[in-house]
Protein backbone atom coordinates (compact mmCIF):
# COMPACT_ATOMS: atom_id res chain seq x y z
CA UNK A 1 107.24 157.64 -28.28
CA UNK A 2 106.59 154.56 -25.87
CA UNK A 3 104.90 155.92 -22.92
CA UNK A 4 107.73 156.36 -19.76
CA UNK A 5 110.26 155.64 -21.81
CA UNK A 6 111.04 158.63 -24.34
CA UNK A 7 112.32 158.47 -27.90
CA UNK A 8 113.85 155.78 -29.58
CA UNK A 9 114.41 157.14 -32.85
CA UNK A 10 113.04 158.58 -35.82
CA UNK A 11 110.31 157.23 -38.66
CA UNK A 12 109.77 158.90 -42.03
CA UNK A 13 109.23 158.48 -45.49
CA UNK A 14 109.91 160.14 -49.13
CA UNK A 15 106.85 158.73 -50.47
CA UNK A 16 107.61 160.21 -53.77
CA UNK A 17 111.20 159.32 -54.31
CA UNK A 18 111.96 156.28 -56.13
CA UNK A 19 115.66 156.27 -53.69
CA UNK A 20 115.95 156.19 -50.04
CA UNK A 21 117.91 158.27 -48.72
CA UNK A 22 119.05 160.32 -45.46
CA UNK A 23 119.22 164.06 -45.94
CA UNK A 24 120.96 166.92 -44.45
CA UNK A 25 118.05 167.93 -42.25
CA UNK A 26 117.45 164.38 -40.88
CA UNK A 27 121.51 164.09 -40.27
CA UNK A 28 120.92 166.89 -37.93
CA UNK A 29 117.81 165.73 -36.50
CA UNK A 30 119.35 162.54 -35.38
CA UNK A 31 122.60 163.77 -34.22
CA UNK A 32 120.58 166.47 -31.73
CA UNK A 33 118.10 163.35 -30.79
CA UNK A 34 121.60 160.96 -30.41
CA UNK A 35 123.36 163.56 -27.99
CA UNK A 36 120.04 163.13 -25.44
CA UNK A 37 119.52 159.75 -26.24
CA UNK A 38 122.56 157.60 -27.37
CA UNK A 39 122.11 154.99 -29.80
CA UNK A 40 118.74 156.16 -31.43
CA UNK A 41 118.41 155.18 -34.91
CA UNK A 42 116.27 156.83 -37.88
CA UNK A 43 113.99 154.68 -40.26
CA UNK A 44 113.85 155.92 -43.73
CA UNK A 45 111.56 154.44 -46.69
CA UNK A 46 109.58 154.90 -50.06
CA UNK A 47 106.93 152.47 -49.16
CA UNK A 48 108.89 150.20 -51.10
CA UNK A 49 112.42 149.72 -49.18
CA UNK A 50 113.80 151.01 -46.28
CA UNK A 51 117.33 152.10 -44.97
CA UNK A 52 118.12 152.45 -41.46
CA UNK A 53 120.77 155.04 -39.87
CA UNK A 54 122.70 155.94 -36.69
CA UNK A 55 125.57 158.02 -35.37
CA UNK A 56 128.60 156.70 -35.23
CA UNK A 57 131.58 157.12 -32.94
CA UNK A 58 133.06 160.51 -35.20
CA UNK A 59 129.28 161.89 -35.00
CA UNK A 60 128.91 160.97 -38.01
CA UNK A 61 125.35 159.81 -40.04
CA UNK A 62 126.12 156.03 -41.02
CA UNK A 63 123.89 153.31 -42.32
CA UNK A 64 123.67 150.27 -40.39
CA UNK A 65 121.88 146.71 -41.25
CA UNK A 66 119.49 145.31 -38.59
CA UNK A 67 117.95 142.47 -37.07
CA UNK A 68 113.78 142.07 -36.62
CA UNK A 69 113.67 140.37 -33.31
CA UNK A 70 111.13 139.90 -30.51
CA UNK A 71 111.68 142.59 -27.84
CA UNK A 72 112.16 141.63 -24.54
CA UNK A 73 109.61 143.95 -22.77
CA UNK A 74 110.08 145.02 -19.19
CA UNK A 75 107.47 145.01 -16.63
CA UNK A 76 107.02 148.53 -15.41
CA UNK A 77 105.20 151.10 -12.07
CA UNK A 78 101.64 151.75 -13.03
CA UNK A 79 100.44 154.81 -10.96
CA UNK A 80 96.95 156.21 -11.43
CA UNK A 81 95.48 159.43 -9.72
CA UNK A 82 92.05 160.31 -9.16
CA UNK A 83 90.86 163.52 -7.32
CA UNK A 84 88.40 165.99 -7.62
CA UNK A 85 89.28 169.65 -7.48
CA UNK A 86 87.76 172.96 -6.63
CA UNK A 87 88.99 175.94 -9.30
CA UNK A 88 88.34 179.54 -8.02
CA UNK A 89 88.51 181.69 -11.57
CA UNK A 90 86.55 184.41 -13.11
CA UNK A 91 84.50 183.35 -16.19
CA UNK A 92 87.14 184.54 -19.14
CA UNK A 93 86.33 183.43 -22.77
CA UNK A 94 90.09 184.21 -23.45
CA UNK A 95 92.66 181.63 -23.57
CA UNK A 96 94.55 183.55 -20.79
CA UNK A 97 92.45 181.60 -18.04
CA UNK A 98 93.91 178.49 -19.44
CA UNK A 99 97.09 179.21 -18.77
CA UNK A 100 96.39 180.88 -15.52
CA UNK A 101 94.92 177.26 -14.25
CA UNK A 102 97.54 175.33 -15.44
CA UNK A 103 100.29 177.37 -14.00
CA UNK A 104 97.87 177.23 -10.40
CA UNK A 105 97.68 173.58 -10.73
CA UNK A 106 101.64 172.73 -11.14
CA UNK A 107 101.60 174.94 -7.99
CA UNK A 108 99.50 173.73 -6.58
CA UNK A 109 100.80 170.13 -7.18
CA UNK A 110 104.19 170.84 -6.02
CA UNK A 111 102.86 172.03 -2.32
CA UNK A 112 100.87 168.97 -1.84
CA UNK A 113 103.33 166.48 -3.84
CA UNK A 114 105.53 165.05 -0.57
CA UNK A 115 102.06 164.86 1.31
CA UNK A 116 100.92 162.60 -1.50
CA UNK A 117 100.20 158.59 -0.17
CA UNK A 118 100.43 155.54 -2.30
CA UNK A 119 98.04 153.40 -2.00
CA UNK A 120 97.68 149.40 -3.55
CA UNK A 121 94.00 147.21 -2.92
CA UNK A 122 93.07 149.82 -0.24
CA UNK A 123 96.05 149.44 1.55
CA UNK A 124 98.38 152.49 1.86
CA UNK A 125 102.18 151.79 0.70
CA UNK A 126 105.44 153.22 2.61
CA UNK A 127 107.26 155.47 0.63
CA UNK A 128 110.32 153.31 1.18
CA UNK A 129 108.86 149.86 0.41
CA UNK A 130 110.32 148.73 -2.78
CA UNK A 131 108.32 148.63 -6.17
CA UNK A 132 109.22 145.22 -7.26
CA UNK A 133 105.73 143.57 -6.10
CA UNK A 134 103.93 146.13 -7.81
CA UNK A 135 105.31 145.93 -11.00
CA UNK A 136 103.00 145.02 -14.11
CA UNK A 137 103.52 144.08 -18.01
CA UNK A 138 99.85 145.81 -18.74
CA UNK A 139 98.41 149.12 -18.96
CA UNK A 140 94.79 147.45 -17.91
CA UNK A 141 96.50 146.18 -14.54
CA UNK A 142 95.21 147.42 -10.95
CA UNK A 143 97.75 150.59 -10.59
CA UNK A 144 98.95 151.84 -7.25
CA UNK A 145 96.77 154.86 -6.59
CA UNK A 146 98.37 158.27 -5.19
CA UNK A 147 96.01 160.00 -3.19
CA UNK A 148 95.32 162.98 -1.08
CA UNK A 149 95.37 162.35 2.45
CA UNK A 150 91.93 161.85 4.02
CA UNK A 151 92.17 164.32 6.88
CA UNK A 152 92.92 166.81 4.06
CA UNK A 153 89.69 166.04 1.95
CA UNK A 154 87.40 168.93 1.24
CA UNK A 155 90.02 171.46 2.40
CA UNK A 156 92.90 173.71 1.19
CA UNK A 157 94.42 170.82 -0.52
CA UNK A 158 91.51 170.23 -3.11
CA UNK A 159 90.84 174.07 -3.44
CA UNK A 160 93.03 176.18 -6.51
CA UNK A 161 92.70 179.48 -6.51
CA UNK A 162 93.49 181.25 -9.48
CA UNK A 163 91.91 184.93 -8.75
CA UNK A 164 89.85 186.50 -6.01
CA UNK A 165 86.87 185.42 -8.29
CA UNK A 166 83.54 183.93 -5.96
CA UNK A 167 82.88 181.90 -8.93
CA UNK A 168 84.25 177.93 -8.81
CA UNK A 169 84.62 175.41 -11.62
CA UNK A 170 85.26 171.70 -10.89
CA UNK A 171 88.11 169.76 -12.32
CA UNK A 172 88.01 166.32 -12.24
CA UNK A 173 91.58 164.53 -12.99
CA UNK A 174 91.83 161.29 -13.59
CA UNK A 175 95.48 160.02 -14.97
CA UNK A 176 98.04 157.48 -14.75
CA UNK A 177 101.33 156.81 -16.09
CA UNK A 178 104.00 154.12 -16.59
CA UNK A 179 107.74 153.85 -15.00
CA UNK A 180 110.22 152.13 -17.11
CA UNK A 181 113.74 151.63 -16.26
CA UNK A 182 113.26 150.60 -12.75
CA UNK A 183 115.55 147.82 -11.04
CA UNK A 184 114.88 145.78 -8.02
CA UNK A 185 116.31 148.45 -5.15
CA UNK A 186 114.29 151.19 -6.19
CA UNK A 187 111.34 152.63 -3.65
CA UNK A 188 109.05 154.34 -3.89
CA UNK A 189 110.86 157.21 -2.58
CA UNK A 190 113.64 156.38 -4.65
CA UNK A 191 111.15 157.20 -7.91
CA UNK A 192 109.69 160.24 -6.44
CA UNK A 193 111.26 162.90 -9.39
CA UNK A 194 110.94 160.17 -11.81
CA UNK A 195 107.04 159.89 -11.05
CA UNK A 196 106.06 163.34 -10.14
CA UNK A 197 107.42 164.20 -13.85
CA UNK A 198 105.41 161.77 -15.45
CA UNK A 199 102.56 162.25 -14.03
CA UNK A 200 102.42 165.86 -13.49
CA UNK A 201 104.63 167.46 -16.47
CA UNK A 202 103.95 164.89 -18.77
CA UNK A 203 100.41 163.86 -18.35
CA UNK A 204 98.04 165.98 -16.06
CA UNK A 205 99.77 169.39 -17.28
CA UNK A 206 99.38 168.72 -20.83
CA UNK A 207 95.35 167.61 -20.22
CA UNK A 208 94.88 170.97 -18.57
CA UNK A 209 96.42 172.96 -21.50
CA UNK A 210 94.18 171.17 -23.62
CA UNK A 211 91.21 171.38 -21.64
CA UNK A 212 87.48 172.74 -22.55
CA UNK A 213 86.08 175.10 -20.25
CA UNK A 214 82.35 174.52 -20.28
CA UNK A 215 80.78 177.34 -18.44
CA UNK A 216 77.09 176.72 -18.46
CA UNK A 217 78.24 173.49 -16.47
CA UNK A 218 81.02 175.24 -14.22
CA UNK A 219 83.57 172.58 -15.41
CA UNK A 220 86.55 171.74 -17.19
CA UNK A 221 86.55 168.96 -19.33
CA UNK A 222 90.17 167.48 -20.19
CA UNK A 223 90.74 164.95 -22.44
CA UNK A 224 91.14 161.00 -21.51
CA UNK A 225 94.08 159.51 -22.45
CA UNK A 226 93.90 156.19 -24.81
CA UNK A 227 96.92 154.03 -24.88
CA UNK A 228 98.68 151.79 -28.19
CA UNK A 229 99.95 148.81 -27.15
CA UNK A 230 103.40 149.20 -29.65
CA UNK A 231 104.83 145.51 -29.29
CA UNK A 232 104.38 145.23 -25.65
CA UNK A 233 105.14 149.10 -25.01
CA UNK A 234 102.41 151.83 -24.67
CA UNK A 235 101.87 154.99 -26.94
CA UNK A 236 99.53 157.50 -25.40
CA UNK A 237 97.90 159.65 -27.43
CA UNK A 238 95.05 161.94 -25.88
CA UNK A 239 91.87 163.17 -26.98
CA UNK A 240 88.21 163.94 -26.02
CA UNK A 241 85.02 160.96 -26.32
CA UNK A 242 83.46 164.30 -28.63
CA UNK A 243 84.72 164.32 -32.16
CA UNK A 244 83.44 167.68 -32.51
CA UNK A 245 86.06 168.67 -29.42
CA UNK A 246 88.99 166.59 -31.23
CA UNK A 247 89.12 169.16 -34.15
CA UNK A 248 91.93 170.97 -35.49
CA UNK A 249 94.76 169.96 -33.72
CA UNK A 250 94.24 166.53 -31.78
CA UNK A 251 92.75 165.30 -35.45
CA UNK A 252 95.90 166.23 -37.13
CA UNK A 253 98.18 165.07 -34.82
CA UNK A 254 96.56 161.67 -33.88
CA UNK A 255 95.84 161.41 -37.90
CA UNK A 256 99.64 162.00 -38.78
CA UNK A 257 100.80 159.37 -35.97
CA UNK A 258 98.40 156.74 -36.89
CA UNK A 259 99.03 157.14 -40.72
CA UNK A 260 102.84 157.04 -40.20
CA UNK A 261 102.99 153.88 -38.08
CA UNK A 262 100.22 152.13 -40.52
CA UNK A 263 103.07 153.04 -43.42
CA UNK A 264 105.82 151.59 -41.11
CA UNK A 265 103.73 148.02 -40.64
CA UNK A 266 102.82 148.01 -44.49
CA UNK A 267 106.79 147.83 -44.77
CA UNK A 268 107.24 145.02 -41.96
CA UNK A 269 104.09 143.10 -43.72
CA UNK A 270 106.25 142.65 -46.77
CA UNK A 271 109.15 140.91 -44.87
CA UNK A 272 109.52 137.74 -43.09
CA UNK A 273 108.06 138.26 -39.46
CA UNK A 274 107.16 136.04 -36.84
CA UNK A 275 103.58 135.06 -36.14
CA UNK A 276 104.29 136.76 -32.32
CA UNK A 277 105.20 139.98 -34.42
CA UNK A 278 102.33 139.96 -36.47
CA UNK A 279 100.18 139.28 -33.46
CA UNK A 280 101.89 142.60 -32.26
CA UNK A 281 100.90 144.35 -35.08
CA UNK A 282 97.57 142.93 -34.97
CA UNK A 283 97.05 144.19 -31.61
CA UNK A 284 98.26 147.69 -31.96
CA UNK A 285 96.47 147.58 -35.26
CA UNK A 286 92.78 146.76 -33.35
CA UNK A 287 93.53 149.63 -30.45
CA UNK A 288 94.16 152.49 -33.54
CA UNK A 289 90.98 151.41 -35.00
CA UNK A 290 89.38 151.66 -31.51
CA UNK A 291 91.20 155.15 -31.11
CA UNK A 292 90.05 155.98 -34.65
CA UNK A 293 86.07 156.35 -33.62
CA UNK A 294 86.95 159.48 -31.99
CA UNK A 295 87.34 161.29 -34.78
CA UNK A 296 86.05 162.68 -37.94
CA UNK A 297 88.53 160.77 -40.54
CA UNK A 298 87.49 157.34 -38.87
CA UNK A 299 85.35 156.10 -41.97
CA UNK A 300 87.95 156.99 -44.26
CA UNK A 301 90.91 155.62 -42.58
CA UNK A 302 89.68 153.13 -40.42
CA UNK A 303 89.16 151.39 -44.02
CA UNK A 304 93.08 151.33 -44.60
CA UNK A 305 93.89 150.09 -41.17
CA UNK A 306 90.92 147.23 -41.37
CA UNK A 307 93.34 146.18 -44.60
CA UNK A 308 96.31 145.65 -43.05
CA UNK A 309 95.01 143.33 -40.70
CA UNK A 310 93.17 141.40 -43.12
CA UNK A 311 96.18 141.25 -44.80
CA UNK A 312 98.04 139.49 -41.73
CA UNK A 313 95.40 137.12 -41.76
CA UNK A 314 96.01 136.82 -45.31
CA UNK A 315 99.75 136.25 -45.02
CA UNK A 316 99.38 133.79 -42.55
């Protein structure tokens, strides 16, 4: 799902069936997704066709017909974070410390949250100056920074304490996230909730539960955070610079997600796109192939994905 934004819809295939079609199980999938997010729609194909679906006004599963045009994409907050951390924890091979951590850190984070200061080229930001200057159409833009006060440094406000342990580990967390949906009275103070949930619940949270506890070092590593630029949105996906560390789970999941989409722009390659749209592809195309080299199945797939944009070349 675009970064900020949440989901859009749904994307799946019946790779096997010679007819598209919507079953029971994705009628109720999109009518639970619909009731959180009106209008969604769900994407069906073979490989071959596709049909495309939404619920209607009786909550009902209906096939509509639909337009390929180029989005209109909106500029959006870029806030970044950066601070150091000192953990007090006992050394625990068990996944039990993980938790414990994570749980201290969203504590901790919601003591120090209003003390928080935003900061843009150095130069600290009011809470109630409005966003509109510091709005940006790319995730490679200079963010606004939120940062610990400086009278604070090196004191209570950088220290979690998980147990009466006099061991430490460091945690170093570096994150940012993106604020859609903005308009041109919101502040900073305004954004707050919106913010704090994005970057807390929905970024620095989920790096901790996924974190690798190095011992011999006295440090947690979390994964960095690697963006898809999805026609002018962003698609985060997370993951470690160690393949060996993106095993099991962050291989499956960033495997399934980059396979999926590839099948979705080997369906829009076959129609008659735009060169701006293919560009788009092209684009989000390169960064999964950059993505790719962090894990085991790059050779393999990285093959497929070089294809498709030879074959936008090609086309063109």
């Amino acid at each position: 799902m675009p970064q900020g934004i949440g989901p859009i819809g749904i994307y799946h295939s019946h790779p096997f069936s010679s007819e598209v079609f919507h079953s029971h199980t994705d009628n109720g999938t999109l009518l639970s997704l619909s009731r959180q997010f009106p209008n969604c729609i769900s994407i069906v194909t073979n490989g071959e066709e596709a049909k495309y679906y939404q619920i209607n006004q009786d909550s009902k599963t209906t096939e509509i017909k639909v337009n390929f045009i180029e989005p209109e994409v909106p500029k959006f907050l870029l806030i970044s974070i950066n601070e150091s951390f000192k953990i007090k924890a006992s050394s625990d091979a068990t996944n039990n410390i993980k938790i414990k951590i994570l749980n201290e850190v969203r504590n901790h984070f919601e003591k120090i949250w209003d003390d928080l200061e935003f900061f843009s080229h150095r130069s600290k930001i009011s809470k109630n100056e409005k966003i509109t200057p510091f709005l940006v159409d790319n995730i490679n833009s200079e963010p606004v920074y939120l940062k610990i006060q400086k009278r604070k440094k090196n004191t209570a406000d950088n220290l979690i304490v998980v147990d009466d342990s006099e061991s430490f580990l460091q945690l170093n967390l570096n994150a940012k996230c993106l604020i859609y949906n903005t308009s041109k009275s919101d502040t900073f103070q305004s954004l707050n909730q919106s913010i704090k949930t994005e970057l807390l619940s929905n970024n620095i949270l989920q790096k901790v539960y996924h974190s690798v506890i190095d011992y011999n070092k006295r440090e947690i590593i979390i994964p960095k955070e690697w963006y898809l630029d999805f026609f002018g949105f962003y698609i985060k996906i997370i993951c470690f610079n160690d393949k060996s560390l993106n095993a099991t789970k962050f291989s499956q999941n960033a495997l399934k997600f980059i396979s999926t989409t590839s099948s979705l722009f080997r369906y829009l390659l076959s129609l008659k796109l735009s060169d701006n749209l293919k560009t788009q592809i092209d684009i989000f195309l390169t960064d999964a192939i950059r993505i790719s080299k962090n894990f085991i199945w790059y050779k393999e797939y990285s093959k497929y994905l070089k294809y498709l944009k030879k074959k936008i070349k090609f086309d063109n």
